[in-house]
PDB file of N, CA and C in Angstrom:
ATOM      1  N   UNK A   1       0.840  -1.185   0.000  1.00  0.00           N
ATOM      2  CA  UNK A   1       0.000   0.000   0.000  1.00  0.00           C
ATOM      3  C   UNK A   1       0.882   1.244   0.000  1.00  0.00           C
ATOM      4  N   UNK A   2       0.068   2.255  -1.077  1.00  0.00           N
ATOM      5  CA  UNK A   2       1.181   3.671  -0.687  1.00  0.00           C
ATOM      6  C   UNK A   2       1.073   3.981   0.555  1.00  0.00           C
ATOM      7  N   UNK A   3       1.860   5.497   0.520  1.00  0.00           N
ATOM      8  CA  UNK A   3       2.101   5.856   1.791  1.00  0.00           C
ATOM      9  C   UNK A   3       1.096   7.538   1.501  1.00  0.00           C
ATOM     10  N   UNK A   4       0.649   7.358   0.429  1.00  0.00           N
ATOM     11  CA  UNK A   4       0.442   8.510  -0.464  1.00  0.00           C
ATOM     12  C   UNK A   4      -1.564   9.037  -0.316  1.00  0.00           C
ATOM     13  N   UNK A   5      -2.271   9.790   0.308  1.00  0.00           N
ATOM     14  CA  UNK A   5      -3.410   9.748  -0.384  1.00  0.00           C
ATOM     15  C   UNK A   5      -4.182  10.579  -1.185  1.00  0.00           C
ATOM     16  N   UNK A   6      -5.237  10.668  -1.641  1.00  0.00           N
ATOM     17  CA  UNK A   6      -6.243  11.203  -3.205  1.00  0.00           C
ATOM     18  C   UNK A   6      -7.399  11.810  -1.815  1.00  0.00           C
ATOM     19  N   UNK A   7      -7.827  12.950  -1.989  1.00  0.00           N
ATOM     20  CA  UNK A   7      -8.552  13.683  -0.756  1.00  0.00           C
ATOM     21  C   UNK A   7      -9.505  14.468  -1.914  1.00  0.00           C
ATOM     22  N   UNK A   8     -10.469  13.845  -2.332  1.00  0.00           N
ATOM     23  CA  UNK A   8     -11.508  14.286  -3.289  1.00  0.00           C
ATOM     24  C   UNK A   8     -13.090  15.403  -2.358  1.00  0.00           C
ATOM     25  N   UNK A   9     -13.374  16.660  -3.188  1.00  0.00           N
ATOM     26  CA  UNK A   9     -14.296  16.893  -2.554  1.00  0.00           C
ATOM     27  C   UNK A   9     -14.417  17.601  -1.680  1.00  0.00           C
ATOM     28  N   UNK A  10     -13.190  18.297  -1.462  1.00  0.00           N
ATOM     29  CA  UNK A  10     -12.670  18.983  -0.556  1.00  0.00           C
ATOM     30  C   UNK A  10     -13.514  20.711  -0.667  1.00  0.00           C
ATOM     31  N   UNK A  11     -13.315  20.955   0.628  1.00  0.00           N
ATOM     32  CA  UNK A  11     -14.434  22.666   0.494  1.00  0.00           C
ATOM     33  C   UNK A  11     -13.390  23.196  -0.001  1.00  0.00           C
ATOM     34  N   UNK A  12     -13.702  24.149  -0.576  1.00  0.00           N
ATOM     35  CA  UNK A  12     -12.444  25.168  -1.678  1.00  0.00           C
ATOM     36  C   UNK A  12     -12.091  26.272  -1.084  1.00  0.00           C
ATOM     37  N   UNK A  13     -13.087  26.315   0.515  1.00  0.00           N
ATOM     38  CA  UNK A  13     -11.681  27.243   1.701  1.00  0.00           C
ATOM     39  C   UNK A  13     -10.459  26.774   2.046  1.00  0.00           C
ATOM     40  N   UNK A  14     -10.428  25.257   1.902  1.00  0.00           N
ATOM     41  CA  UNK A  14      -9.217  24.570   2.326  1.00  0.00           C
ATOM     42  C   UNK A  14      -7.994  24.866   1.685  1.00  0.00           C
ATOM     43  N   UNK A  15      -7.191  25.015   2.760  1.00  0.00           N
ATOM     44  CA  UNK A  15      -5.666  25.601   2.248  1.00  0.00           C
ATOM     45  C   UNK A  15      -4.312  24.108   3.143  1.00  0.00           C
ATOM     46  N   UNK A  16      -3.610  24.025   2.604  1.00  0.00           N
ATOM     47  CA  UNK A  16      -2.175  23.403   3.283  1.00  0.00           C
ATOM     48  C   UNK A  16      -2.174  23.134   4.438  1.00  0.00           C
ATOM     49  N   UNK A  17      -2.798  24.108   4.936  1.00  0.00           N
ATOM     50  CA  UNK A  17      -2.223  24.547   6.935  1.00  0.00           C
ATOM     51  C   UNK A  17      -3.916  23.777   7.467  1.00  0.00           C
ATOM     52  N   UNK A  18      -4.618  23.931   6.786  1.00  0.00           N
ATOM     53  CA  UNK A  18      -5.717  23.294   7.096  1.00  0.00           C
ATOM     54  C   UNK A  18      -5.929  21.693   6.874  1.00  0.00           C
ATOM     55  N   UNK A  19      -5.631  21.101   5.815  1.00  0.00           N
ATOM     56  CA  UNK A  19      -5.021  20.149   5.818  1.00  0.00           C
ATOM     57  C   UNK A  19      -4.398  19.088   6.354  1.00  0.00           C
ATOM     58  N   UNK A  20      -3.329  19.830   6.485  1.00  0.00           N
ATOM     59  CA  UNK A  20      -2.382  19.531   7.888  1.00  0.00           C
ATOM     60  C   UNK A  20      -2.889  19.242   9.277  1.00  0.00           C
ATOM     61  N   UNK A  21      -3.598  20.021   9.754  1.00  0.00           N
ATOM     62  CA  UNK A  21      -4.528  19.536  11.135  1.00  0.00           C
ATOM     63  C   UNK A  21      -5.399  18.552  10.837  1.00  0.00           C
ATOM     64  N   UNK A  22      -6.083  18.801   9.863  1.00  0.00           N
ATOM     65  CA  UNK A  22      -6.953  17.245   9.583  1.00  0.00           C
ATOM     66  C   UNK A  22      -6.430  16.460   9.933  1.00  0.00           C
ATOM     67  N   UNK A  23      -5.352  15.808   8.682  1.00  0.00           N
ATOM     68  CA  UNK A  23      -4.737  14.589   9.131  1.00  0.00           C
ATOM     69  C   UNK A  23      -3.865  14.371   9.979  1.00  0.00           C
ATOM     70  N   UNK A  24      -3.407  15.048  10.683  1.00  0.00           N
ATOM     71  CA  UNK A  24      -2.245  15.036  11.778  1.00  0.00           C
ATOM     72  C   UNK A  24      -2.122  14.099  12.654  1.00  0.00           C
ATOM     73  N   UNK A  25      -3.684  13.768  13.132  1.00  0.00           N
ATOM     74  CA  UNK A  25      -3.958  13.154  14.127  1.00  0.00           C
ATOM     75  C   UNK A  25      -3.999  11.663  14.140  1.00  0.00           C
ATOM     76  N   UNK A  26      -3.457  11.170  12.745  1.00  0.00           N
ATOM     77  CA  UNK A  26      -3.603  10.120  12.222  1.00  0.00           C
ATOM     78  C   UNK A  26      -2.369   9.633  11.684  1.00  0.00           C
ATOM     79  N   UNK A  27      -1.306  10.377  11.733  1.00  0.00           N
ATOM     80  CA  UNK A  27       0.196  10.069  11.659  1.00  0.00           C
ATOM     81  C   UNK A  27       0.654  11.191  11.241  1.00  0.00           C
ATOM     82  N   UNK A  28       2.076  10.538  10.924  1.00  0.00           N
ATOM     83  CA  UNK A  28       2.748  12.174  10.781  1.00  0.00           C
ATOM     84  C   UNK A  28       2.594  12.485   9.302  1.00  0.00           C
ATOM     85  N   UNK A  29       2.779  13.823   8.851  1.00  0.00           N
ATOM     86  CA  UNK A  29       1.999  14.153   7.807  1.00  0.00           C
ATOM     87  C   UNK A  29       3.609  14.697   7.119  1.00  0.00           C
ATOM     88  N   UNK A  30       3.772  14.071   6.149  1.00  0.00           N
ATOM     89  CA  UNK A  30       5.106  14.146   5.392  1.00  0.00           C
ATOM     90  C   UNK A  30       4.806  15.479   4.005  1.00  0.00           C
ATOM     91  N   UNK A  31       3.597  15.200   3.919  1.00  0.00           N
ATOM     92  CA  UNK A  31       3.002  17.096   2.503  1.00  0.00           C
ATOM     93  C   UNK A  31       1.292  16.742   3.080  1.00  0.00           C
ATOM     94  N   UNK A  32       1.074  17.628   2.748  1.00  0.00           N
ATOM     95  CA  UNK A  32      -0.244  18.217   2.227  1.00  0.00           C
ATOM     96  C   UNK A  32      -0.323  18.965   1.595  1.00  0.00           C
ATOM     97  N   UNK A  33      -0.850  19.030   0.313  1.00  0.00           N
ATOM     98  CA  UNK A  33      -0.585  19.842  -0.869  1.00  0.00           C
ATOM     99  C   UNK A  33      -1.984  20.204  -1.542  1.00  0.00           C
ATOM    100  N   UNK A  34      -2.880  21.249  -1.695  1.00  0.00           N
ATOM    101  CA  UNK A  34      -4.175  20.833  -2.162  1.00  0.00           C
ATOM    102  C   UNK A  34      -3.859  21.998  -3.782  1.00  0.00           C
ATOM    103  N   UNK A  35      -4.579  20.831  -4.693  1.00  0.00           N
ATOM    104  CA  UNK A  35      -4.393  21.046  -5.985  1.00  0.00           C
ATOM    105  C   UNK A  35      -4.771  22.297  -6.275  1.00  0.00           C
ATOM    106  N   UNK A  36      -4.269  23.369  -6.606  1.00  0.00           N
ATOM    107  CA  UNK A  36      -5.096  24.621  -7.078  1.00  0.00           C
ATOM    108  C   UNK A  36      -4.780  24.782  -8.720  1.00  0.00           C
ATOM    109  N   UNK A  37      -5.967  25.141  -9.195  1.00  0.00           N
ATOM    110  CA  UNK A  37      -6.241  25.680 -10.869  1.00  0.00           C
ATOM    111  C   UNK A  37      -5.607  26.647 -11.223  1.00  0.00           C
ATOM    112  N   UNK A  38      -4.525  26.866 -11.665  1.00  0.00           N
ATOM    113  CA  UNK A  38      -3.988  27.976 -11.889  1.00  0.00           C
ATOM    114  C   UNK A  38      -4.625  28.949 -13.248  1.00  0.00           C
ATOM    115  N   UNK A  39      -5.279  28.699 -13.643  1.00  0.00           N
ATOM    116  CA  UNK A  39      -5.958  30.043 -14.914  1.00  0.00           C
ATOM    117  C   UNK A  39      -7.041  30.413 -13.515  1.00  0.00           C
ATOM    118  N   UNK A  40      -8.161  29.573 -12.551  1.00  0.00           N
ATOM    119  CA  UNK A  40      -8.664  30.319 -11.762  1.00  0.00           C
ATOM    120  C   UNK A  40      -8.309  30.877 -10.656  1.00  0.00           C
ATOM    121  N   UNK A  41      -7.002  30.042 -10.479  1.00  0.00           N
ATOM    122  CA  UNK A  41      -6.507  30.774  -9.055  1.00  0.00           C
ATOM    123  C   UNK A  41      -6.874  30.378  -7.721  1.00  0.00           C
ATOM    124  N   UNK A  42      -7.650  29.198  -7.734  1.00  0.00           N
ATOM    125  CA  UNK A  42      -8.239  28.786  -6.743  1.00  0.00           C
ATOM    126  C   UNK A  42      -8.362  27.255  -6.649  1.00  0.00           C
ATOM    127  N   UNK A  43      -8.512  26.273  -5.116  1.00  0.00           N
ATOM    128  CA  UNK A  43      -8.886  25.305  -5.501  1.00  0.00           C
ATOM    129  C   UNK A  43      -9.312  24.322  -6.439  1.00  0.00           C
ATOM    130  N   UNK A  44      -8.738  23.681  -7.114  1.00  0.00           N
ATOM    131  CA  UNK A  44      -9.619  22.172  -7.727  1.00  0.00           C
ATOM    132  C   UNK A  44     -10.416  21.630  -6.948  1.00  0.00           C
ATOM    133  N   UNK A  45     -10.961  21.584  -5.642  1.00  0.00           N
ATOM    134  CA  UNK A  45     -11.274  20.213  -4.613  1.00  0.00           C
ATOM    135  C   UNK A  45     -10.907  19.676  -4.366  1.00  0.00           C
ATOM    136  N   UNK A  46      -9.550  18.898  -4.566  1.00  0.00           N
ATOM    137  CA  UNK A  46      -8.705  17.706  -4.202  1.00  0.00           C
ATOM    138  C   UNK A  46      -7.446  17.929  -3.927  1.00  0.00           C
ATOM    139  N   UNK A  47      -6.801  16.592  -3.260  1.00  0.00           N
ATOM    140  CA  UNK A  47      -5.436  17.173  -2.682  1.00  0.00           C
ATOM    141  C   UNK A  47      -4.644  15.884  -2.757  1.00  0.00           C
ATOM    142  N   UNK A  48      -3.778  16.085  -2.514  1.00  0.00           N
ATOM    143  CA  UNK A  48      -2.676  14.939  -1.809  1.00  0.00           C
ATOM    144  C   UNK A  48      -2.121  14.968  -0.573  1.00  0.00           C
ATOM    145  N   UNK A  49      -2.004  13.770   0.368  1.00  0.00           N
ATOM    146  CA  UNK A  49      -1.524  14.059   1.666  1.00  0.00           C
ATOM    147  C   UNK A  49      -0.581  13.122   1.428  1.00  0.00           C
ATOM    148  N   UNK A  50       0.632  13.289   1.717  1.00  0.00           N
ATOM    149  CA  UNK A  50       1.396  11.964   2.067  1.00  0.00           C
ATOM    150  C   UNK A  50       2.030  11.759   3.595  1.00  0.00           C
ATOM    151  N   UNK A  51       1.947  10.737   4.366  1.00  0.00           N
ATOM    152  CA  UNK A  51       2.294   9.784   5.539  1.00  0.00           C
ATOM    153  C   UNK A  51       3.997   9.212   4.951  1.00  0.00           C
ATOM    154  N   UNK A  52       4.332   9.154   6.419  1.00  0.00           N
ATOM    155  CA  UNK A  52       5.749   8.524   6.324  1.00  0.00           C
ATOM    156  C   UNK A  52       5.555   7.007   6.469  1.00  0.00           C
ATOM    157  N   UNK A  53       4.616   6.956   6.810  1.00  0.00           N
ATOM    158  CA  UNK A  53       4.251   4.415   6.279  1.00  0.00           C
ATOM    159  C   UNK A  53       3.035   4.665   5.714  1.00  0.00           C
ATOM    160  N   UNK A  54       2.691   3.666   5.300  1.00  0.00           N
ATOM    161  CA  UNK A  54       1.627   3.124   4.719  1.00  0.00           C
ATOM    162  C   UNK A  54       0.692   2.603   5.896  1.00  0.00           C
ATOM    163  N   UNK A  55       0.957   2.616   6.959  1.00  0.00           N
ATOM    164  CA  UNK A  55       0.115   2.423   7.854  1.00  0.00           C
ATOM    165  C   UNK A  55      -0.723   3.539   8.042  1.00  0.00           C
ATOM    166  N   UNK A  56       0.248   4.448   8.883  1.00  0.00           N
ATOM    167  CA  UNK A  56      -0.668   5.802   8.803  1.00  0.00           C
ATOM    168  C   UNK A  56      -1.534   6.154   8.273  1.00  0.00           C
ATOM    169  N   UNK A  57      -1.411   5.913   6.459  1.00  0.00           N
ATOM    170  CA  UNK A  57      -2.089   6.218   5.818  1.00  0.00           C
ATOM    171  C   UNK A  57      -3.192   5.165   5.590  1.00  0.00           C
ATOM    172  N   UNK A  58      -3.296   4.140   5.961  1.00  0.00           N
ATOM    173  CA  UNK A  58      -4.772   3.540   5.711  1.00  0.00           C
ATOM    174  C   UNK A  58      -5.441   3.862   7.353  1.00  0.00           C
ATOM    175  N   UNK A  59      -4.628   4.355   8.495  1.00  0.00           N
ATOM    176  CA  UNK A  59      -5.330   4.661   9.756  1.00  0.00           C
ATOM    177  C   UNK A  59      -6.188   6.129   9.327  1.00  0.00           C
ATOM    178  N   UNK A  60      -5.793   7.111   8.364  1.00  0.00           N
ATOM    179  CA  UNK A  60      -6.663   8.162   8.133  1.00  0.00           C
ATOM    180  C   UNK A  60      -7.361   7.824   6.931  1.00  0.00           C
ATOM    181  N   UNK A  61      -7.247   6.911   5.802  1.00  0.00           N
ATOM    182  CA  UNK A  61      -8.381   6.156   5.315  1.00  0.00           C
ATOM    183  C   UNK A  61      -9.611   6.176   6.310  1.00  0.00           C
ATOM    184  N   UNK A  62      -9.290   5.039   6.877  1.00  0.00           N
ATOM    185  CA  UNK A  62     -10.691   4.512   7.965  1.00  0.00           C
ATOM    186  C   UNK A  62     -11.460   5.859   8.543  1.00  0.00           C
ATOM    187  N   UNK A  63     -10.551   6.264   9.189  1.00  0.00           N
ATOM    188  CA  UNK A  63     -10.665   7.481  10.053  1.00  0.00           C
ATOM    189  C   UNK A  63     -11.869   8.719   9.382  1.00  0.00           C
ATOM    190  N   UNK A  64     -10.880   8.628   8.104  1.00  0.00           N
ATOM    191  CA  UNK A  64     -11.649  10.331   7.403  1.00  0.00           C
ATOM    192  C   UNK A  64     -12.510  10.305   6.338  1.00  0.00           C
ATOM    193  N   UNK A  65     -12.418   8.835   5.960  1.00  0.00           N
ATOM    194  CA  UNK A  65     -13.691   8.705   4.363  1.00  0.00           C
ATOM    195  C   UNK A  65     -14.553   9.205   4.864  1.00  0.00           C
ATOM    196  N   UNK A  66     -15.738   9.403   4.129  1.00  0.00           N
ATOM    197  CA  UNK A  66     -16.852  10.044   4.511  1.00  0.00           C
ATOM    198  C   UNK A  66     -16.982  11.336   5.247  1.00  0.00           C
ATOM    199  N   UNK A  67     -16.284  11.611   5.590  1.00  0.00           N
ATOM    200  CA  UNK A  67     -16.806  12.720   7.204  1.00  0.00           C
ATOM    201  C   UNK A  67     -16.646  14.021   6.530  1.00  0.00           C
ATOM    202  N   UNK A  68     -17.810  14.408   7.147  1.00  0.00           N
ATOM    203  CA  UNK A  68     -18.103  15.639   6.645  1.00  0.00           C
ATOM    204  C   UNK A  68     -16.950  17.079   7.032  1.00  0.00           C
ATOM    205  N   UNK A  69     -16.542  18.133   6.142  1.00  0.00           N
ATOM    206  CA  UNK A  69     -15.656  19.175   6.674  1.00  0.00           C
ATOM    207  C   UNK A  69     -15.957  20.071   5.423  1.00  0.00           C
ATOM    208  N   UNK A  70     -16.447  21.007   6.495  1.00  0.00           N
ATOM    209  CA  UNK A  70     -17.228  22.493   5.817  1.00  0.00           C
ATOM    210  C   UNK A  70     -18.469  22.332   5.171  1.00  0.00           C
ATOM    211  N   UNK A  71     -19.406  21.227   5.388  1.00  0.00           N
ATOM    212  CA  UNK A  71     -20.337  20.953   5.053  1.00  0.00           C
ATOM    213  C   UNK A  71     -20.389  19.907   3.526  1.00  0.00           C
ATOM    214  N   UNK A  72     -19.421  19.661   3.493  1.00  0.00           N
ATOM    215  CA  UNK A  72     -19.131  18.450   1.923  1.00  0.00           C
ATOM    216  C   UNK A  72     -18.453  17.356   2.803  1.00  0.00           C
ATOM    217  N   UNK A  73     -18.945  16.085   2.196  1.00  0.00           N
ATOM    218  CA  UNK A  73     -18.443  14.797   2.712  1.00  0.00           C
ATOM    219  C   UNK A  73     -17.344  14.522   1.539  1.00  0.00           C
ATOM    220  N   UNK A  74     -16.161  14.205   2.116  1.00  0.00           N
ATOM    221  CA  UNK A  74     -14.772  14.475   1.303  1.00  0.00           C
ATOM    222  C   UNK A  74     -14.418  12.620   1.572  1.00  0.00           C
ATOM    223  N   UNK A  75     -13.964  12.331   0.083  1.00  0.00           N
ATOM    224  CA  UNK A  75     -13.291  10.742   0.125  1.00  0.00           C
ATOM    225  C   UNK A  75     -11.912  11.321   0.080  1.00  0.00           C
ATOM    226  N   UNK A  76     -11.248   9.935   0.897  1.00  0.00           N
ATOM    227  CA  UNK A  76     -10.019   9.717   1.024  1.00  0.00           C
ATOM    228  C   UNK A  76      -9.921   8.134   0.898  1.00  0.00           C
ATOM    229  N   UNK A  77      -8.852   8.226   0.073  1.00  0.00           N
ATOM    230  CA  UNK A  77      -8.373   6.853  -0.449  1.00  0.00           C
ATOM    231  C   UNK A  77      -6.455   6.568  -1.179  1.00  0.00           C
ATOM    232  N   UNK A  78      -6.434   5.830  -1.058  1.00  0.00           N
ATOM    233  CA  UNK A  78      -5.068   5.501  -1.143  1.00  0.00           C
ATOM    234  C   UNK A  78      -4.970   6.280  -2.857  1.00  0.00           C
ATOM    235  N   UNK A  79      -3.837   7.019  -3.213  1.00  0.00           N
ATOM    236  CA  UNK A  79      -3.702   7.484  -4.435  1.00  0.00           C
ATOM    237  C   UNK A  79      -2.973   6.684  -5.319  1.00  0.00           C
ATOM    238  N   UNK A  80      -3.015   6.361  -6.350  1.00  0.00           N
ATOM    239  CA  UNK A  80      -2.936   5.527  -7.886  1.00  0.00           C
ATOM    240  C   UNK A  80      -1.664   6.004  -8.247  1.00  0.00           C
ATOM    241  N   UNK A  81      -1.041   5.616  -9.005  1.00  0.00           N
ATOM    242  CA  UNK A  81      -0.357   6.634  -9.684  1.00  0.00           C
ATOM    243  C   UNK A  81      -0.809   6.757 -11.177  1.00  0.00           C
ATOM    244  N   UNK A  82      -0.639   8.096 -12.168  1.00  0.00           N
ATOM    245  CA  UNK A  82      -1.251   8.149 -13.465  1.00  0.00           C
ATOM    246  C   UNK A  82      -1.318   7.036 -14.843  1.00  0.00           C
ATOM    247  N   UNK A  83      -2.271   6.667 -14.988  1.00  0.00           N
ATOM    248  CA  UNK A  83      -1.860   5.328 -16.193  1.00  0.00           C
ATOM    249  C   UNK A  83      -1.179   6.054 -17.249  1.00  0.00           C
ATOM    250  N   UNK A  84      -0.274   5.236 -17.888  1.00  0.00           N
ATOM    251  CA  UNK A  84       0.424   5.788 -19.434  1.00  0.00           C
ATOM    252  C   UNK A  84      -0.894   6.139 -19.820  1.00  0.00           C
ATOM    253  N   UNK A  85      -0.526   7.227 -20.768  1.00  0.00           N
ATOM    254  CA  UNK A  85      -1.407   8.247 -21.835  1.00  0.00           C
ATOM    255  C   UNK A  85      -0.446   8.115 -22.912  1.00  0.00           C
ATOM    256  N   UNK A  86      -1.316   7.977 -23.994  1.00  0.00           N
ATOM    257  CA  UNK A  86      -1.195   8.252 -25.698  1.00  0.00           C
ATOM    258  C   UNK A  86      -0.550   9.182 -25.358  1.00  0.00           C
ATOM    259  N   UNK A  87       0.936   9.614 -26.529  1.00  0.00           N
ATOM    260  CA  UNK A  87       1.076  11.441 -26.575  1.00  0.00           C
ATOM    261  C   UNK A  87       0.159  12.102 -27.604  1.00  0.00           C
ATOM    262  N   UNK A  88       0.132  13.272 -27.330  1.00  0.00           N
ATOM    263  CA  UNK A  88      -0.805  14.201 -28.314  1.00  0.00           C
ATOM    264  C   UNK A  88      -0.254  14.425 -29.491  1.00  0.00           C
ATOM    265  N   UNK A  89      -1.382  14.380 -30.163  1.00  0.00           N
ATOM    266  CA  UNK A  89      -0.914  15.105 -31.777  1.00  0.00           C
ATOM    267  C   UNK A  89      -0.332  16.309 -32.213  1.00  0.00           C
TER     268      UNK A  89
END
């Protein structure tokens, strides 16, 4: 299992430092990084957290799927890494 997770759904007040306290409590928190759109300047909804084991990170799995923060119920799940893509024309 990564050590890595996919934090979908996220309220689009959420910043790094906010983040960070979320999961804290659930191991030690090696990034929290939340994706922002750069032509809008603001949030995507989603993020990446990464844990120093893979334990940690399925203890804030269990912990944080579902649960509601800022009024949106946000998934967390172990993150993928990107499948090969065709290159573009």
């Amino acid at each position: 299992m990564s050590s890595t997770l996919f934090v979908g759904s996220l309220p689009y007040s959420m910043g790094d430092d906010d983040l960070q306290k979320l999961f804290a409590p659930h191991g030690s928190v090696v990034s929290a990084r939340v994706v922002i759109d750069r032509a809008m300047n603001r949030s995507k909804g989603f993020c990446f957290v990464e844990y120093e084991t893979p334990e940690e990170a399925e203890a804030a799995v269990k912990a944080l799927n579902g649960t509601e923060v800022e009024g949106r119920k946000i998934v967390v799940d172990v993150a993928r890494p990107k499948e090969d893509r065709p290159p573009r024309d």
